[in-house]
PDB file of N, CA and C in Angstrom:
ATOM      1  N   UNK A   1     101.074  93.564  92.854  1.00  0.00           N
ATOM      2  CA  UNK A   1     101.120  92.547  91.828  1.00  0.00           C
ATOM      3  C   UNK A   1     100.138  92.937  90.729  1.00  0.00           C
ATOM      4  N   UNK A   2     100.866  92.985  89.962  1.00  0.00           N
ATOM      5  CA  UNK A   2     100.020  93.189  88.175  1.00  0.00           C
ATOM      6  C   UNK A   2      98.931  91.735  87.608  1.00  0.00           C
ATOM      7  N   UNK A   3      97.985  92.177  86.932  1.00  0.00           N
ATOM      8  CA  UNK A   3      97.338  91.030  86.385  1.00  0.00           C
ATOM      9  C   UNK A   3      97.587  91.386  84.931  1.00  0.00           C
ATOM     10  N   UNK A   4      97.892  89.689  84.923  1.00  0.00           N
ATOM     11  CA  UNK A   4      97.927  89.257  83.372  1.00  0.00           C
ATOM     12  C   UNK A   4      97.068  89.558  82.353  1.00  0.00           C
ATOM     13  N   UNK A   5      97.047  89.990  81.345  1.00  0.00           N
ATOM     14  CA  UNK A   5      95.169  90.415  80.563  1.00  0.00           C
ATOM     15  C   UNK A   5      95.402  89.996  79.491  1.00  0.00           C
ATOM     16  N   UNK A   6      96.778  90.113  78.624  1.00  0.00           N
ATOM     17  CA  UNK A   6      96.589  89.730  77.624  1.00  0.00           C
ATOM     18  C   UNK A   6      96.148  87.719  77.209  1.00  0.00           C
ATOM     19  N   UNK A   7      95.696  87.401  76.055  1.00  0.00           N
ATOM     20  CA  UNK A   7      95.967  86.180  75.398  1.00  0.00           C
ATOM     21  C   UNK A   7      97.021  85.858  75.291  1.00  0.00           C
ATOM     22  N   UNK A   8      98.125  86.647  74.575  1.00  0.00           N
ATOM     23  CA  UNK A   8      99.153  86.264  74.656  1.00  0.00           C
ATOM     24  C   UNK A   8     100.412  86.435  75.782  1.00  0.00           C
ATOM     25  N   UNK A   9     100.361  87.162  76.438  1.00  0.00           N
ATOM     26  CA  UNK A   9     100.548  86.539  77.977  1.00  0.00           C
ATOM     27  C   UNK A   9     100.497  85.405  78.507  1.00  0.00           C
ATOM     28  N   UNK A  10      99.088  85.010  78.610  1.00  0.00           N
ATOM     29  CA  UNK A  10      98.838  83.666  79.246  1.00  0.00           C
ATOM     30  C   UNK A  10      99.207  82.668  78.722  1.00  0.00           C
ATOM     31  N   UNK A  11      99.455  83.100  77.186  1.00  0.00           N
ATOM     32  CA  UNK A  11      99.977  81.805  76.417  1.00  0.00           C
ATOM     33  C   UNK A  11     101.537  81.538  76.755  1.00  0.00           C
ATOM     34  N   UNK A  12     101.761  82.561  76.378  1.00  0.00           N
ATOM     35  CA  UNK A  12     103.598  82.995  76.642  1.00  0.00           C
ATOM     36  C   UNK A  12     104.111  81.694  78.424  1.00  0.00           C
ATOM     37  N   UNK A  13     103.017  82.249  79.120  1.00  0.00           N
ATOM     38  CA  UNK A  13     103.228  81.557  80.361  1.00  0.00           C
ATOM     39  C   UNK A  13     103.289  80.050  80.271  1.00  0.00           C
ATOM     40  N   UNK A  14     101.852  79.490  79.195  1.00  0.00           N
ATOM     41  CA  UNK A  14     101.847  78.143  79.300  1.00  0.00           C
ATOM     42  C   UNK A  14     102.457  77.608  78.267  1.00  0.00           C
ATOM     43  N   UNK A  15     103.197  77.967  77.805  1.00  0.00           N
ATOM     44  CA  UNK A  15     103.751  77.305  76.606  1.00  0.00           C
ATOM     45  C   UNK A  15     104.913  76.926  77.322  1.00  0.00           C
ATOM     46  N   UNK A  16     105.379  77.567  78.297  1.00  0.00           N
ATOM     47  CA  UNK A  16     106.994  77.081  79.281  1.00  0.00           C
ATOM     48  C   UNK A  16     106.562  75.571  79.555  1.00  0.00           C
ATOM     49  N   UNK A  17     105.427  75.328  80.357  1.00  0.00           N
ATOM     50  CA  UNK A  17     105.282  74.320  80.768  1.00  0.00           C
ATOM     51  C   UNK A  17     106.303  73.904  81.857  1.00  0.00           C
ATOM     52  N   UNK A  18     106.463  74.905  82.642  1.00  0.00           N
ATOM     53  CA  UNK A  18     106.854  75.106  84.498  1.00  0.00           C
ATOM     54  C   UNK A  18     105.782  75.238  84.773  1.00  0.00           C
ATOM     55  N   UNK A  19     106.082  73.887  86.076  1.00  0.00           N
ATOM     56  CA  UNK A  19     104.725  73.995  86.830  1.00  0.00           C
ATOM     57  C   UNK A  19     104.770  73.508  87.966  1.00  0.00           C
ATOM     58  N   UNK A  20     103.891  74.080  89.114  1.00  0.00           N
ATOM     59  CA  UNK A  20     103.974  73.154  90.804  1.00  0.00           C
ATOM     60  C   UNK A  20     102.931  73.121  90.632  1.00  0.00           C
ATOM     61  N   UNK A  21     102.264  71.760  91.557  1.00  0.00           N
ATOM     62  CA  UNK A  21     101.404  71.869  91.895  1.00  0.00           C
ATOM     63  C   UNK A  21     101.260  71.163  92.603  1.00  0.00           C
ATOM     64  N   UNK A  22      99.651  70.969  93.566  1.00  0.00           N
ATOM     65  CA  UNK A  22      99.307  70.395  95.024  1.00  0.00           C
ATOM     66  C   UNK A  22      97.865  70.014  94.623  1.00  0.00           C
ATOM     67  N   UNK A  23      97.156  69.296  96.043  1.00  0.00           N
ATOM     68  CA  UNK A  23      95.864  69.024  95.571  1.00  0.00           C
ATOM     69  C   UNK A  23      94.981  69.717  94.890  1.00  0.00           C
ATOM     70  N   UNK A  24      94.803  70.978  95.053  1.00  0.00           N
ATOM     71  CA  UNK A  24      93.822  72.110  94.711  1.00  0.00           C
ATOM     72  C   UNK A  24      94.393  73.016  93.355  1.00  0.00           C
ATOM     73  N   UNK A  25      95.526  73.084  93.561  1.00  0.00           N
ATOM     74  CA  UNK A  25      96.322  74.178  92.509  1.00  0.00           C
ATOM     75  C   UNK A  25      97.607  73.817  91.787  1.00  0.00           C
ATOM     76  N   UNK A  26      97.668  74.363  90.808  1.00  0.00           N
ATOM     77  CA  UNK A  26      98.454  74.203  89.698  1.00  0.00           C
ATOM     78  C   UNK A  26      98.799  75.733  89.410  1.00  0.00           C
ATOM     79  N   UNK A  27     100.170  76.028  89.401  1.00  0.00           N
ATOM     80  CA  UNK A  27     100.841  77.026  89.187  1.00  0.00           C
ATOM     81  C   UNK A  27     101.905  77.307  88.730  1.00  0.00           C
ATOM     82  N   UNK A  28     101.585  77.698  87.181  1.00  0.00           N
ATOM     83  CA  UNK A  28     102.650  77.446  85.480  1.00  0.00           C
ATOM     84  C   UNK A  28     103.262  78.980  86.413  1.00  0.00           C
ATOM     85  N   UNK A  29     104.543  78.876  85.769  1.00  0.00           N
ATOM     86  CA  UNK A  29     105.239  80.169  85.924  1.00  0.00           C
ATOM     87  C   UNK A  29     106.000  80.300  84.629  1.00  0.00           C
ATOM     88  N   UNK A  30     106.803  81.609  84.570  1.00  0.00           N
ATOM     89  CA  UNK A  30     107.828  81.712  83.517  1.00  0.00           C
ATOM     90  C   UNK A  30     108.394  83.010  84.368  1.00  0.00           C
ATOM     91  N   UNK A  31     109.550  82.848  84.556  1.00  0.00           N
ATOM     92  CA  UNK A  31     110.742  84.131  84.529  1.00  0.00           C
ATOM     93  C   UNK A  31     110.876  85.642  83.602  1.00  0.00           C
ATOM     94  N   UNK A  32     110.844  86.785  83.757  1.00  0.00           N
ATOM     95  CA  UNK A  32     110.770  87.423  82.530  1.00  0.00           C
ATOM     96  C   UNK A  32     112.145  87.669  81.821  1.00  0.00           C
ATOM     97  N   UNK A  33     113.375  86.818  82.164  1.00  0.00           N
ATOM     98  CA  UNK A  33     114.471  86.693  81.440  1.00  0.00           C
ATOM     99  C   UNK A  33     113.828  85.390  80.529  1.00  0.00           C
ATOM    100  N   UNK A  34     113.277  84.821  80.637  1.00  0.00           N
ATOM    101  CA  UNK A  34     113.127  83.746  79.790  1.00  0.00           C
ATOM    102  C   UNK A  34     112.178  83.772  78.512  1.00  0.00           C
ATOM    103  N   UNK A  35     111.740  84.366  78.441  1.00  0.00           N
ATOM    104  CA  UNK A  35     110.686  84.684  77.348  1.00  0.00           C
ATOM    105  C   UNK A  35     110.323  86.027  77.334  1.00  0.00           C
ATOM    106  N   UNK A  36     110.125  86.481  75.551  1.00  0.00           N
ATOM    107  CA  UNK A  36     109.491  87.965  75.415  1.00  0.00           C
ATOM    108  C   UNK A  36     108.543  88.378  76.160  1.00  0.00           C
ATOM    109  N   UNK A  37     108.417  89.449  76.889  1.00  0.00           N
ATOM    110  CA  UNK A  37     107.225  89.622  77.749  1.00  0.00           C
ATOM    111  C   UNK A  37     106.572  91.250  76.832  1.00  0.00           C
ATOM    112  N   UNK A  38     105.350  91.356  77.043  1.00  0.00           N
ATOM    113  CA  UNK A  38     104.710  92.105  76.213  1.00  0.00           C
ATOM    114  C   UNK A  38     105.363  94.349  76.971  1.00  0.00           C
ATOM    115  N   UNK A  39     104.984  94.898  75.762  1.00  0.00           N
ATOM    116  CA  UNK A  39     105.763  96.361  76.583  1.00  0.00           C
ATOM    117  C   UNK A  39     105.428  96.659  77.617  1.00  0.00           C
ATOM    118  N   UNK A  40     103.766  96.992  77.719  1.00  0.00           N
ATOM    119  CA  UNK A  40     103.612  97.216  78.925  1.00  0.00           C
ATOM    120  C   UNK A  40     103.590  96.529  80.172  1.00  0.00           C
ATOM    121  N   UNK A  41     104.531  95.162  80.513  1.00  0.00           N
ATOM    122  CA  UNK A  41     104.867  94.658  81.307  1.00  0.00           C
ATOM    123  C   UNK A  41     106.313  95.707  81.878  1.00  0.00           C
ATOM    124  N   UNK A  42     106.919  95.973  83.104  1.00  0.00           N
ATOM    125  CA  UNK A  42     108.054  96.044  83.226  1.00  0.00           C
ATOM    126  C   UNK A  42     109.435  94.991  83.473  1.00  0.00           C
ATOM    127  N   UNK A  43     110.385  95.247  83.443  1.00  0.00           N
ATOM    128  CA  UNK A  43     110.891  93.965  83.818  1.00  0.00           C
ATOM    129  C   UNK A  43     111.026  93.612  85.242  1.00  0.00           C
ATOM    130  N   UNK A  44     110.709  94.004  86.320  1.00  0.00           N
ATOM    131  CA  UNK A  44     111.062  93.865  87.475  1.00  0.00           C
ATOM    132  C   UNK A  44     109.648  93.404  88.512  1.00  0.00           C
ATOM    133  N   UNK A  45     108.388  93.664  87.863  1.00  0.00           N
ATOM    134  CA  UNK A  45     107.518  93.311  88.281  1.00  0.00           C
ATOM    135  C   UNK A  45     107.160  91.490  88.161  1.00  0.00           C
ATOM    136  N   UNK A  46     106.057  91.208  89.389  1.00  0.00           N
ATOM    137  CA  UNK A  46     105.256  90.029  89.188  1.00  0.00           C
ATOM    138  C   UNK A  46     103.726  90.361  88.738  1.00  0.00           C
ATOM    139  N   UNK A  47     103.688  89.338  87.706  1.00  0.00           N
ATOM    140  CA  UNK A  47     102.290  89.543  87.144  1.00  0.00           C
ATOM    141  C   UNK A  47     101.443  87.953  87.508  1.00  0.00           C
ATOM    142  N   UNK A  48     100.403  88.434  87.551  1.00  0.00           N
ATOM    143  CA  UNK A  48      99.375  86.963  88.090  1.00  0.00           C
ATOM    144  C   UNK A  48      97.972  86.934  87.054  1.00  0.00           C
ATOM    145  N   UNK A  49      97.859  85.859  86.774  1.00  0.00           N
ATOM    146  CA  UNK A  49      96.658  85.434  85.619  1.00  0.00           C
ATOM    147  C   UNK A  49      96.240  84.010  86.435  1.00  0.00           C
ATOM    148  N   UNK A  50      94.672  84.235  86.361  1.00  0.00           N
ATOM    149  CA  UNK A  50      93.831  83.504  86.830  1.00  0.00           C
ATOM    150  C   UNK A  50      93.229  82.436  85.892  1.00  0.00           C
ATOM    151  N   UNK A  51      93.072  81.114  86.069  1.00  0.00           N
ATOM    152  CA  UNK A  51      92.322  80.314  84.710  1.00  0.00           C
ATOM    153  C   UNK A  51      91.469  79.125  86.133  1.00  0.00           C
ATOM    154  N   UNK A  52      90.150  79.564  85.774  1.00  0.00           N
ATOM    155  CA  UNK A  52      89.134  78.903  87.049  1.00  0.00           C
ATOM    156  C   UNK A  52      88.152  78.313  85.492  1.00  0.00           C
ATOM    157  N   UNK A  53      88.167  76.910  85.347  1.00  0.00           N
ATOM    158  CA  UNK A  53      86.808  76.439  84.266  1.00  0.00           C
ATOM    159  C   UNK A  53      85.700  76.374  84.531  1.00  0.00           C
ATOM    160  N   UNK A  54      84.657  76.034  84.010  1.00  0.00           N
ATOM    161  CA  UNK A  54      83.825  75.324  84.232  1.00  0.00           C
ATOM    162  C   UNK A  54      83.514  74.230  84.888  1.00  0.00           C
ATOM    163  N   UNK A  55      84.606  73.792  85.105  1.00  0.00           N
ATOM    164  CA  UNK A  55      84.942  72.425  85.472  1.00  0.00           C
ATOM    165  C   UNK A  55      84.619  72.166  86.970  1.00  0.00           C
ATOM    166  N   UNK A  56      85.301  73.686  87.767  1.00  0.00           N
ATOM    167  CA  UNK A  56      85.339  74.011  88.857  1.00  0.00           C
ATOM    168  C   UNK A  56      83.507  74.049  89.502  1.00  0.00           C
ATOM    169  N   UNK A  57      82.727  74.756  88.983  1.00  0.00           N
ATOM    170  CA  UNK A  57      81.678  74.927  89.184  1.00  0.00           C
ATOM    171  C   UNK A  57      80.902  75.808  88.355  1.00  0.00           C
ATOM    172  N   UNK A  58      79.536  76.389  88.981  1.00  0.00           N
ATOM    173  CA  UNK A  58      79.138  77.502  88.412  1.00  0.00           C
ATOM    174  C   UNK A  58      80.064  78.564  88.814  1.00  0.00           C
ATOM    175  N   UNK A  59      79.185  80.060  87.745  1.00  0.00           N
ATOM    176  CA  UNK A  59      79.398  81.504  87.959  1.00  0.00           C
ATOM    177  C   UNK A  59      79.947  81.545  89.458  1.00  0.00           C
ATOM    178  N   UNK A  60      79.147  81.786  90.161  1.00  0.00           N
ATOM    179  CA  UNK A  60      78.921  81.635  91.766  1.00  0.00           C
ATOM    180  C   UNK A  60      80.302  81.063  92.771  1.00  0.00           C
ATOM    181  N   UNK A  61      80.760  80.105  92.187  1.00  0.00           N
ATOM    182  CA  UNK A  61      81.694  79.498  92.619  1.00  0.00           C
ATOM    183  C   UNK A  61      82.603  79.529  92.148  1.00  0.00           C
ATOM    184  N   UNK A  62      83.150  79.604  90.636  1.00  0.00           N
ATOM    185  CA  UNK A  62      83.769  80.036  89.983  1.00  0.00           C
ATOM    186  C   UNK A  62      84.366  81.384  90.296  1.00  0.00           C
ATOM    187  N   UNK A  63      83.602  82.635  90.840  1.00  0.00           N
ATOM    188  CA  UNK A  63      84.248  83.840  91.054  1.00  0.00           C
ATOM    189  C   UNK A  63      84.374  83.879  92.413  1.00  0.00           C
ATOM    190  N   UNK A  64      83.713  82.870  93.944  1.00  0.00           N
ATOM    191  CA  UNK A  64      84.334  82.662  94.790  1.00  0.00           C
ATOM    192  C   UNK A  64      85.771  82.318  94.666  1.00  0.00           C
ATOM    193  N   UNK A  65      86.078  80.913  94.082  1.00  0.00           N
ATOM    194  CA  UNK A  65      87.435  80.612  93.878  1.00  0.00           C
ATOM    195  C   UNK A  65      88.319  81.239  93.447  1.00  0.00           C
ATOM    196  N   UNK A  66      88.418  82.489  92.371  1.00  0.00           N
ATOM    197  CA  UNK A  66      89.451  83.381  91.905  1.00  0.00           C
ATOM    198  C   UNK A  66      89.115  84.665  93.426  1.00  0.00           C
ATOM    199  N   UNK A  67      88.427  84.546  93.892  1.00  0.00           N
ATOM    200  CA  UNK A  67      88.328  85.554  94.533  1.00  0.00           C
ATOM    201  C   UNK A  67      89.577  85.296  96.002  1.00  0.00           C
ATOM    202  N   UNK A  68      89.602  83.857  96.438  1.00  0.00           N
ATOM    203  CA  UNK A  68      90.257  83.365  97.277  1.00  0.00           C
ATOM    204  C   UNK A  68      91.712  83.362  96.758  1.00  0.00           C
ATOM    205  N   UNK A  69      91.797  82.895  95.213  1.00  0.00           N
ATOM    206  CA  UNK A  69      93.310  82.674  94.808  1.00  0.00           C
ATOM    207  C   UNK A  69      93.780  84.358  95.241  1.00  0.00           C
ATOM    208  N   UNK A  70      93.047  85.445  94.266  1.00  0.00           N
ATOM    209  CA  UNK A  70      93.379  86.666  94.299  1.00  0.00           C
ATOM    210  C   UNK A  70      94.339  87.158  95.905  1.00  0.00           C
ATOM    211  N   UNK A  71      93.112  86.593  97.216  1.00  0.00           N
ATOM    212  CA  UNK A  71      93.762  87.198  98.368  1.00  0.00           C
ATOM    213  C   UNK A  71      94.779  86.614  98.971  1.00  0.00           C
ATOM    214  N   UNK A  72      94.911  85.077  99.019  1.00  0.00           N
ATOM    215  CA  UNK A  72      96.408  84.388  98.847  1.00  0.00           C
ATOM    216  C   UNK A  72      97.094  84.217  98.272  1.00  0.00           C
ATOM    217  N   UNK A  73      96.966  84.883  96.963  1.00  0.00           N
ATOM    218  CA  UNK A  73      98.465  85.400  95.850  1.00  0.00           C
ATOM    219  C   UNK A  73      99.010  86.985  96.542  1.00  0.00           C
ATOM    220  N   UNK A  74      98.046  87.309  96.830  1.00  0.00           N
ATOM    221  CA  UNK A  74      98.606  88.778  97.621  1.00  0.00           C
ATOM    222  C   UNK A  74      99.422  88.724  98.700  1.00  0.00           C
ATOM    223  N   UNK A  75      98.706  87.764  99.469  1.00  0.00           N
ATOM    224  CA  UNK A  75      99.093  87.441 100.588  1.00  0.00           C
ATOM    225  C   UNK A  75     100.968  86.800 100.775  1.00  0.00           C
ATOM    226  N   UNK A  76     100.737  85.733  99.775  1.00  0.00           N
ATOM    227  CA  UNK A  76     102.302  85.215  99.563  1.00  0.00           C
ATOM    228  C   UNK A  76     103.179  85.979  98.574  1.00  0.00           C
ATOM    229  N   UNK A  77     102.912  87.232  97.960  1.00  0.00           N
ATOM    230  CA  UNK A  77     103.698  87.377  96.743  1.00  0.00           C
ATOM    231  C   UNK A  77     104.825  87.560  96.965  1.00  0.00           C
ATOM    232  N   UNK A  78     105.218  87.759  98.409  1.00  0.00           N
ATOM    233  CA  UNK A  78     106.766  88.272  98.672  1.00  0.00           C
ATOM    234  C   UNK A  78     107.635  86.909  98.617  1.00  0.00           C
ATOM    235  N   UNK A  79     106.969  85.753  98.405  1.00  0.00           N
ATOM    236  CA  UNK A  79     107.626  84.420  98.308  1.00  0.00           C
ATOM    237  C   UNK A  79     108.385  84.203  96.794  1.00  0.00           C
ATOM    238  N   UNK A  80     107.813  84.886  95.916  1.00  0.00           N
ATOM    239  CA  UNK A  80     108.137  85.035  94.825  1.00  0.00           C
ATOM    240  C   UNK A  80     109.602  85.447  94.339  1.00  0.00           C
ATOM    241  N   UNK A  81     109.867  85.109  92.881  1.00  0.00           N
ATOM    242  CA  UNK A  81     110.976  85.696  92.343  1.00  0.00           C
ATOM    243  C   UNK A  81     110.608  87.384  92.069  1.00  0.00           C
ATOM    244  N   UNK A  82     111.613  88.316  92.064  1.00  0.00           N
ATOM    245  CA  UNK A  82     110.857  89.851  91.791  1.00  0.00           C
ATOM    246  C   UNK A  82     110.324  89.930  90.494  1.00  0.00           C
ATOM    247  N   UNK A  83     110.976  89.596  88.967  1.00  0.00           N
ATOM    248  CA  UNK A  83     110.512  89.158  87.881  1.00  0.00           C
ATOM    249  C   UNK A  83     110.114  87.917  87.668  1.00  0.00           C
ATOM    250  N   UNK A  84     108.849  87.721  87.707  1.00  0.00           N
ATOM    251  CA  UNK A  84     107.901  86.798  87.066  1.00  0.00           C
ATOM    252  C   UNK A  84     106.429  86.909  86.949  1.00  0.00           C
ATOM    253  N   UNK A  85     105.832  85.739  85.715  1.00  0.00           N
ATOM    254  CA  UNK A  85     104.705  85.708  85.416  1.00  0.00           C
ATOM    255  C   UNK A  85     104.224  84.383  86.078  1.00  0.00           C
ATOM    256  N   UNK A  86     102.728  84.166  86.530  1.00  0.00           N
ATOM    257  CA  UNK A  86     102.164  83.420  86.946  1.00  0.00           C
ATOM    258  C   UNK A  86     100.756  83.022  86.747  1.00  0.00           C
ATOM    259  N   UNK A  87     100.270  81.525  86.282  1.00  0.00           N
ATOM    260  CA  UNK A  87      99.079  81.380  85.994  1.00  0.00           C
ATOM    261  C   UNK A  87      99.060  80.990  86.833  1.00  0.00           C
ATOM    262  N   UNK A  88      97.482  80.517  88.008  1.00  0.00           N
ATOM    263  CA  UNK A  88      97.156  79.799  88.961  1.00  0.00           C
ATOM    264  C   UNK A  88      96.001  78.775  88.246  1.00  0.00           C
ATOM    265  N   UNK A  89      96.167  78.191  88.408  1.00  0.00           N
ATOM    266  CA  UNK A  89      94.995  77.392  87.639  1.00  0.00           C
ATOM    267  C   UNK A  89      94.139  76.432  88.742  1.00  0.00           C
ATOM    268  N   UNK A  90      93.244  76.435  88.872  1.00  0.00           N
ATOM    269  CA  UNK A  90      92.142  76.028  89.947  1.00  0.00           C
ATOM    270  C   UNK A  90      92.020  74.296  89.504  1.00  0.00           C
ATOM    271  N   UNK A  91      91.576  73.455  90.295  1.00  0.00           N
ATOM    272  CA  UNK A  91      91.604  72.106  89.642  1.00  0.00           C
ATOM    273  C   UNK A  91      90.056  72.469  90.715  1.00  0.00           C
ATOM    274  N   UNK A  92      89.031  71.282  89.717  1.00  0.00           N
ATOM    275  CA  UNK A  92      87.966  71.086  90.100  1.00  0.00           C
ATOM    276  C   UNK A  92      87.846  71.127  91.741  1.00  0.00           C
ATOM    277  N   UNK A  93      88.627  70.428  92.480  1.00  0.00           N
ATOM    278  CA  UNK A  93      88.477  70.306  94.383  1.00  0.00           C
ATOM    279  C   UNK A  93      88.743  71.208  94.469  1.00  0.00           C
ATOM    280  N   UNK A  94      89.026  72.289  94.170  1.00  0.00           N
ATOM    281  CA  UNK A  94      89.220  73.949  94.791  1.00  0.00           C
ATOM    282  C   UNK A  94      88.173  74.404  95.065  1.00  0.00           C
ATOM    283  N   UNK A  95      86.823  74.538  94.663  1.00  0.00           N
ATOM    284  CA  UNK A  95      85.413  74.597  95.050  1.00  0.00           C
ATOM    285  C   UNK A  95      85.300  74.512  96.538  1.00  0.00           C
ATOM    286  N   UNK A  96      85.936  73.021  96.905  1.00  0.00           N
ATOM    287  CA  UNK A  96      84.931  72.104  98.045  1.00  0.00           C
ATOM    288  C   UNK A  96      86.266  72.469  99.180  1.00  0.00           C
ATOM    289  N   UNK A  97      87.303  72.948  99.013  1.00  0.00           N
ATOM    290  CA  UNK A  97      88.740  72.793  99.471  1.00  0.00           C
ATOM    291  C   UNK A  97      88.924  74.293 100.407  1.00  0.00           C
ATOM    292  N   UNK A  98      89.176  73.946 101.914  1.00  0.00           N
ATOM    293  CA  UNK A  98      89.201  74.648 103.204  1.00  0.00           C
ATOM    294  C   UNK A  98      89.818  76.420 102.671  1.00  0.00           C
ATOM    295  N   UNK A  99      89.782  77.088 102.922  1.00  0.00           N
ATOM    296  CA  UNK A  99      90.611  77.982 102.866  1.00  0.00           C
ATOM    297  C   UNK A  99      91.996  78.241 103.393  1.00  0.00           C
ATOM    298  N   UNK A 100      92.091  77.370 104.647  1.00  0.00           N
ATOM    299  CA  UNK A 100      93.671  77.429 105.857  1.00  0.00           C
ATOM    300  C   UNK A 100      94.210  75.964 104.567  1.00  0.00           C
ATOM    301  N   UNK A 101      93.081  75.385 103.937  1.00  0.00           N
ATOM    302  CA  UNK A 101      94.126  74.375 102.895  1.00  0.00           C
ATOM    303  C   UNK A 101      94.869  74.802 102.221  1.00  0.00           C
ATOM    304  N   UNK A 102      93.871  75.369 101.117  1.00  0.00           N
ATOM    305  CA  UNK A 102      94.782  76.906 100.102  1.00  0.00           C
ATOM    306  C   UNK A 102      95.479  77.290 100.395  1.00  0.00           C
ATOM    307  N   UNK A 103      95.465  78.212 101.741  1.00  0.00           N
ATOM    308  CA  UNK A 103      96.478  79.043 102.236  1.00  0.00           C
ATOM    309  C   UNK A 103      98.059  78.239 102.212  1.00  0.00           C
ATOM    310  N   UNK A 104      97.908  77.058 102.466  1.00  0.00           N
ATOM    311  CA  UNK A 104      98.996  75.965 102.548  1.00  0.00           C
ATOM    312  C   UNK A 104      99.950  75.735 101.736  1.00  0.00           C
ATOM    313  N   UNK A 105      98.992  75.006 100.595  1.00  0.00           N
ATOM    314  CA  UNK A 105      99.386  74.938  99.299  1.00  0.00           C
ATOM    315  C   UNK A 105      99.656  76.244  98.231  1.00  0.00           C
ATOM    316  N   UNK A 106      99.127  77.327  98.674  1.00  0.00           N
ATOM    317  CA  UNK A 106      99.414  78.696  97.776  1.00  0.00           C
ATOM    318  C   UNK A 106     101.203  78.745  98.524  1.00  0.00           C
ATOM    319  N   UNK A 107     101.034  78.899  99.510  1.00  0.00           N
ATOM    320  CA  UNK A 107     102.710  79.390 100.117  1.00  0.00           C
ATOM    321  C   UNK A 107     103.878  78.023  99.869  1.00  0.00           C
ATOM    322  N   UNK A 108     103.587  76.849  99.456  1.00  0.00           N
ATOM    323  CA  UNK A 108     104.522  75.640  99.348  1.00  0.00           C
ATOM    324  C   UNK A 108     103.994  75.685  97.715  1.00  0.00           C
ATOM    325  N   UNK A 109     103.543  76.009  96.861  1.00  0.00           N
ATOM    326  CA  UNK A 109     103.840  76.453  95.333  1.00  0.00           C
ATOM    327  C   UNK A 109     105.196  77.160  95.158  1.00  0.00           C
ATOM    328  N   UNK A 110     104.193  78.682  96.076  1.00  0.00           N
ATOM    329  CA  UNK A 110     105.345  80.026  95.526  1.00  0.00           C
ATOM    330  C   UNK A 110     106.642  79.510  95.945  1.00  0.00           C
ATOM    331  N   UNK A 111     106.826  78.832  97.432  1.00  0.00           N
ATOM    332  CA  UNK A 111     108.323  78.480  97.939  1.00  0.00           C
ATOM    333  C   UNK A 111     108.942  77.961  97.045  1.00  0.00           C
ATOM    334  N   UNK A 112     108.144  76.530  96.310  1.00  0.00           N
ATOM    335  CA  UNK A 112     108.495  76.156  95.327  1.00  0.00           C
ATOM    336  C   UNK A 112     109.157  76.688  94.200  1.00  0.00           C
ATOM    337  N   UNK A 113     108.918  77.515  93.908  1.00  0.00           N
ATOM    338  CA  UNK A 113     109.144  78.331  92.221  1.00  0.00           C
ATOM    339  C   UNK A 113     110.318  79.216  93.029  1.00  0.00           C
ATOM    340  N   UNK A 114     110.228  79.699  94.098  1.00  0.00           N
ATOM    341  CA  UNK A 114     111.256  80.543  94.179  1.00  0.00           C
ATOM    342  C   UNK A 114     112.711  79.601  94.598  1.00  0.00           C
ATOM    343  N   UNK A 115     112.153  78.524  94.979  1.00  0.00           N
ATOM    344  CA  UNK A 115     113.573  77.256  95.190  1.00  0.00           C
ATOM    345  C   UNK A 115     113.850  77.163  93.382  1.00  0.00           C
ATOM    346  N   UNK A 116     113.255  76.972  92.856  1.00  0.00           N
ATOM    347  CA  UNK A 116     113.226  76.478  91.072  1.00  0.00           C
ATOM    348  C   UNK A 116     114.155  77.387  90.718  1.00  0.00           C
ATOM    349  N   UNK A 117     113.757  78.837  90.524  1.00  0.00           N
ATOM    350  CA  UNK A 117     113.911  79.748  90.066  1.00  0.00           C
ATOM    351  C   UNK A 117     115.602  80.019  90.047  1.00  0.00           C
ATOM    352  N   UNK A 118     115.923  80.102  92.024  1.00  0.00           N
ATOM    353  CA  UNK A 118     116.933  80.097  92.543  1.00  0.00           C
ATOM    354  C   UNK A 118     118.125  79.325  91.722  1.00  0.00           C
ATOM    355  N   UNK A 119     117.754  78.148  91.392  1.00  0.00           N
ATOM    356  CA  UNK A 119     118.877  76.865  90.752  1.00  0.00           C
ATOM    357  C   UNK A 119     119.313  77.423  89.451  1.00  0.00           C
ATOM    358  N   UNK A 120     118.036  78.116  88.614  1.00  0.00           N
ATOM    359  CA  UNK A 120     118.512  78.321  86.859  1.00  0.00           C
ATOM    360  C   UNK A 120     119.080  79.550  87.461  1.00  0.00           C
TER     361      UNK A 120
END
């Protein structure tokens, strides 16, 4: 799985305004038939972009929490559509929130999007 880097990437993603989400996480997607995706994207790949605020905590906790999304986006990516982009976006209780929780809610997102996906 590729990471997202550009600005306009991430924008591209949230401007769809597709989204699942659960107690801890929020996860915008977009299809890469559905919107311009930048060159050096391919079309067949999944790409993943991280957005953890301030909100969440400090430094400290802040790069704990992307550090956890990182290994359960890996973990589930085969749940996925083969082309797509993905923001994960952390909601403040992701800090304080179990890891076997995450793990939960990361795999009933992706199921999610790939049921979504399936219908269009």
């Amino acid at each position: 799985m590729e990471r997202l880097k550009s600005h306009r990437d991430f924008v591209a993603v949230l401007k769809r305004r597709r989204r699942v989400s659960r107690e801890d996480i929020v996860v915008h997607y977009v299809m890469h038939d559905d919107v311009f995706i930048s060159d050096s994207a391919a079309k067949g790949d999944r790409r993943i972009g991280l957005a953890v605020s301030k909100a969440v905590g400090n430094a400290v906790t802040r790069n704990a929490v992307k550090r956890r999304f990182r290994v359960l986006a890996r973990k589930h990516e085969s749940l996925l559509p083969e082309s797509c982009d993905i923001v994960l976006r952390a909601k403040p209780s992701a800090a304080h929130a179990d890891f076997s929780s995450l793990d939960h809610q990361m795999a009933a997102c992706f199921e999610a999007i790939s049921r979504k996906a399936a219908h269009q």
